[in-house]
Protein backbone atom coordinates (compact mmCIF):
# COMPACT_ATOMS: atom_id res chain seq x y z
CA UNK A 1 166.10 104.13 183.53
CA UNK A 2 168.73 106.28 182.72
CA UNK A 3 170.03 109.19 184.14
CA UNK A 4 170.62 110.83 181.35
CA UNK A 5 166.81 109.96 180.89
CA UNK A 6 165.84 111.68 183.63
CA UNK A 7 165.59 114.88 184.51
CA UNK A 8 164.76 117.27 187.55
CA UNK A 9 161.25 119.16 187.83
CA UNK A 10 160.99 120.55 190.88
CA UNK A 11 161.48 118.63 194.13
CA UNK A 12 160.99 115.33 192.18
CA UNK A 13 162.26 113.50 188.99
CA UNK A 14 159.85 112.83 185.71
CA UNK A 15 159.47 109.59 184.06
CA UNK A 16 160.40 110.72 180.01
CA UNK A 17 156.91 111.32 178.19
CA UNK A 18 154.57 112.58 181.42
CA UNK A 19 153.76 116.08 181.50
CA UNK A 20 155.51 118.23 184.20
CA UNK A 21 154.33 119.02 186.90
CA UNK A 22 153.31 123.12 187.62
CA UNK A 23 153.47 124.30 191.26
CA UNK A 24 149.79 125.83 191.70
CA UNK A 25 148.77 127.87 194.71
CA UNK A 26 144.83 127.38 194.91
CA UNK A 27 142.49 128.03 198.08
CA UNK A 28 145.31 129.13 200.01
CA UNK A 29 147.39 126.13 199.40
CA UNK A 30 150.53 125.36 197.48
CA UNK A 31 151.31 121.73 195.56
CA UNK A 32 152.76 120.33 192.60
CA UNK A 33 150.24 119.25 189.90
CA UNK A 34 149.73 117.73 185.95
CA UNK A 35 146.10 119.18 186.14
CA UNK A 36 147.54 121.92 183.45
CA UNK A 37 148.01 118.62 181.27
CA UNK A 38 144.49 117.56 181.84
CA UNK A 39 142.68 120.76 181.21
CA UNK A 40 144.75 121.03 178.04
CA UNK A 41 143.66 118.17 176.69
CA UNK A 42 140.38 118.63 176.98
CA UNK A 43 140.34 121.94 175.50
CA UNK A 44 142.01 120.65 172.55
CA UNK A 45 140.34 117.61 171.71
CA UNK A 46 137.24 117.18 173.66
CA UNK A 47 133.78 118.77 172.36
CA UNK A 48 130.43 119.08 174.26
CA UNK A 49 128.07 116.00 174.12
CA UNK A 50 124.94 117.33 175.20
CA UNK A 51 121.95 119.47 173.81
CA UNK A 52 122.35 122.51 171.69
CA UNK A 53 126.43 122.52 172.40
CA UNK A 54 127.05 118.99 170.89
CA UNK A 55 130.34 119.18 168.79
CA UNK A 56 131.15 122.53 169.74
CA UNK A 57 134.56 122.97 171.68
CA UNK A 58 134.74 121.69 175.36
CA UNK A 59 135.00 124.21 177.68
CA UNK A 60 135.65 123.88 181.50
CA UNK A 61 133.56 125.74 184.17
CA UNK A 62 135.60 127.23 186.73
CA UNK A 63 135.05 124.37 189.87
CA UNK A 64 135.80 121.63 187.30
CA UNK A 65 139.41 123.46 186.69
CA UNK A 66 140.04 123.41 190.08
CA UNK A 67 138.74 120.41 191.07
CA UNK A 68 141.19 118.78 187.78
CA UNK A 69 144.27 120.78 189.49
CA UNK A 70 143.43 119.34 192.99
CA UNK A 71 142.36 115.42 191.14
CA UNK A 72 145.97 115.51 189.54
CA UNK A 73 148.25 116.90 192.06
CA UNK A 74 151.52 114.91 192.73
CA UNK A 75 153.95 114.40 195.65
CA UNK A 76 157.59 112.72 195.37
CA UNK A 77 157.49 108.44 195.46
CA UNK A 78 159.38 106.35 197.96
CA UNK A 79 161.43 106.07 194.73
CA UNK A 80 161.69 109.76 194.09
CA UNK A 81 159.65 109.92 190.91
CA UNK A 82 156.29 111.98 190.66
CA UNK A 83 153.40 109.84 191.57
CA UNK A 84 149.70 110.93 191.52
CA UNK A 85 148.88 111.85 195.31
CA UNK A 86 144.69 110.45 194.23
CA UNK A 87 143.98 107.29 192.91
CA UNK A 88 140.18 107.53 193.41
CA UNK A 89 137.20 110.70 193.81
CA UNK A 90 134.19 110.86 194.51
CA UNK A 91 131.80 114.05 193.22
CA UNK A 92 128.95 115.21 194.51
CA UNK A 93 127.14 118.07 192.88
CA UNK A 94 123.81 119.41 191.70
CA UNK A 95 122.43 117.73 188.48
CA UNK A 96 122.94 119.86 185.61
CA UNK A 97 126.48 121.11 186.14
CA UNK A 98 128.44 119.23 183.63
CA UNK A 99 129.47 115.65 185.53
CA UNK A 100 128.65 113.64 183.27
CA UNK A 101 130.69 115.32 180.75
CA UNK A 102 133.54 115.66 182.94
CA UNK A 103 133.29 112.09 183.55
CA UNK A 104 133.52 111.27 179.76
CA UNK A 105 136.38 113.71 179.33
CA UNK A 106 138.27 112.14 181.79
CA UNK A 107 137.14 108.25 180.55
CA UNK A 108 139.24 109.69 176.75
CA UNK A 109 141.96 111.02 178.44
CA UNK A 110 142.97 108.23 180.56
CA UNK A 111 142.08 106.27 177.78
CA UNK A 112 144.45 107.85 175.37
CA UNK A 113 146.27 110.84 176.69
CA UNK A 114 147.95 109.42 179.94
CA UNK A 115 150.68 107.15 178.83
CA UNK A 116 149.37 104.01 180.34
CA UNK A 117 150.61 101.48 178.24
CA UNK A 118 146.79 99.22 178.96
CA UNK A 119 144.39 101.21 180.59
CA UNK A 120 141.21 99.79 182.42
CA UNK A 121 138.93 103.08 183.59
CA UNK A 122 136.26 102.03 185.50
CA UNK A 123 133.09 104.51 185.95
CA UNK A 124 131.06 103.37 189.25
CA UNK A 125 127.38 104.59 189.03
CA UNK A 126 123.93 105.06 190.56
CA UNK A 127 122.69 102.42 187.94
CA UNK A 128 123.63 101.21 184.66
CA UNK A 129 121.50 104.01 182.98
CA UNK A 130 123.44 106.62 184.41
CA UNK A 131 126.75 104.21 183.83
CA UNK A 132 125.51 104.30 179.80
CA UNK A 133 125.27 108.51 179.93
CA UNK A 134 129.02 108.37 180.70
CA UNK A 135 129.92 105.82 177.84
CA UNK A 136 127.62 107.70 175.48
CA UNK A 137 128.83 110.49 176.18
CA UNK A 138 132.42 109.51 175.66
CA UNK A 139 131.44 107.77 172.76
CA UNK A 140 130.00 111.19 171.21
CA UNK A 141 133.10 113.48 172.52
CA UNK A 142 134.97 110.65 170.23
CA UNK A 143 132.67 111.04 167.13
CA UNK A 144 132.44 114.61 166.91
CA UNK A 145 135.86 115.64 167.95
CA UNK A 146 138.02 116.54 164.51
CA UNK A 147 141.10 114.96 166.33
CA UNK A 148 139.53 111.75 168.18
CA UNK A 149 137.48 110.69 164.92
């Protein structure tokens, strides 16, 4: 690369084409993050999959903000690029608060939205049933979003 291609964010440098990242001070804590990215996708081009909501606008409950800006926060490579500090999570949380949906949300973006040139998301589940709520649900998000038809 470049270095005109390049350019400084930060304490790091940016590949061209991934989103900057914000600094975000959150439970006390200051770090670098693309979670703004995230959320903003989402909100623009995700819709709700389940029960009376379905096709309305996606909307993100405060914890699954936070828990986005924590997922995608980023430290400086050995190579002095921005590289995602998580590669995996794990969730644990009541039934009924919207992981499923997340989960689906997060399947389309990294699917389309995060610049991977060929993407392989995985979803590990409880059982295959609760594997096929994910991909359905992605699958509706996809259908009934104006901009993901």
């Amino acid at each position: 690369m470049s270095a005109a291609a390049e350019r400084r964010v930060g304490p790091g440098l940016v590949y061209p084409g991934q989103p900057e990242p914000r600094r975000v001070k959150l439970g006390g804590r200051e770090f670098w993050s693309t979670g703004w990215h995230v959320i903003a996708v989402i909100h623009s081009h995700c819709v709700c999959t389940n029960g009376e909501w379905i096709g309305r606008p996606a909307k993100l409950q405060p914890w699954q903000q936070r828990l986005l800006w924590r997922l995608f926060e980023v430290e400086v490579g050995a190579d002095g690029h921005w590289v995602r500090r998580y590669r995996r999570a794990l969730l644990g949380i009541a039934r009924k608060n919207g992981k499923t949906e997340l989960a689906a949300w997060l399947t389309l973006y990294f699917l389309l939205f995060d610049g991977e040139q060929s993407p392989q998301i995985f979803c590990g589940a409880n059982s295959e049933e609760q594997a096929d709520l994910v991909f359905g649900a992605a699958k509706l998000c996809a259908e009934h979003s104006p901009t993901l038809k």
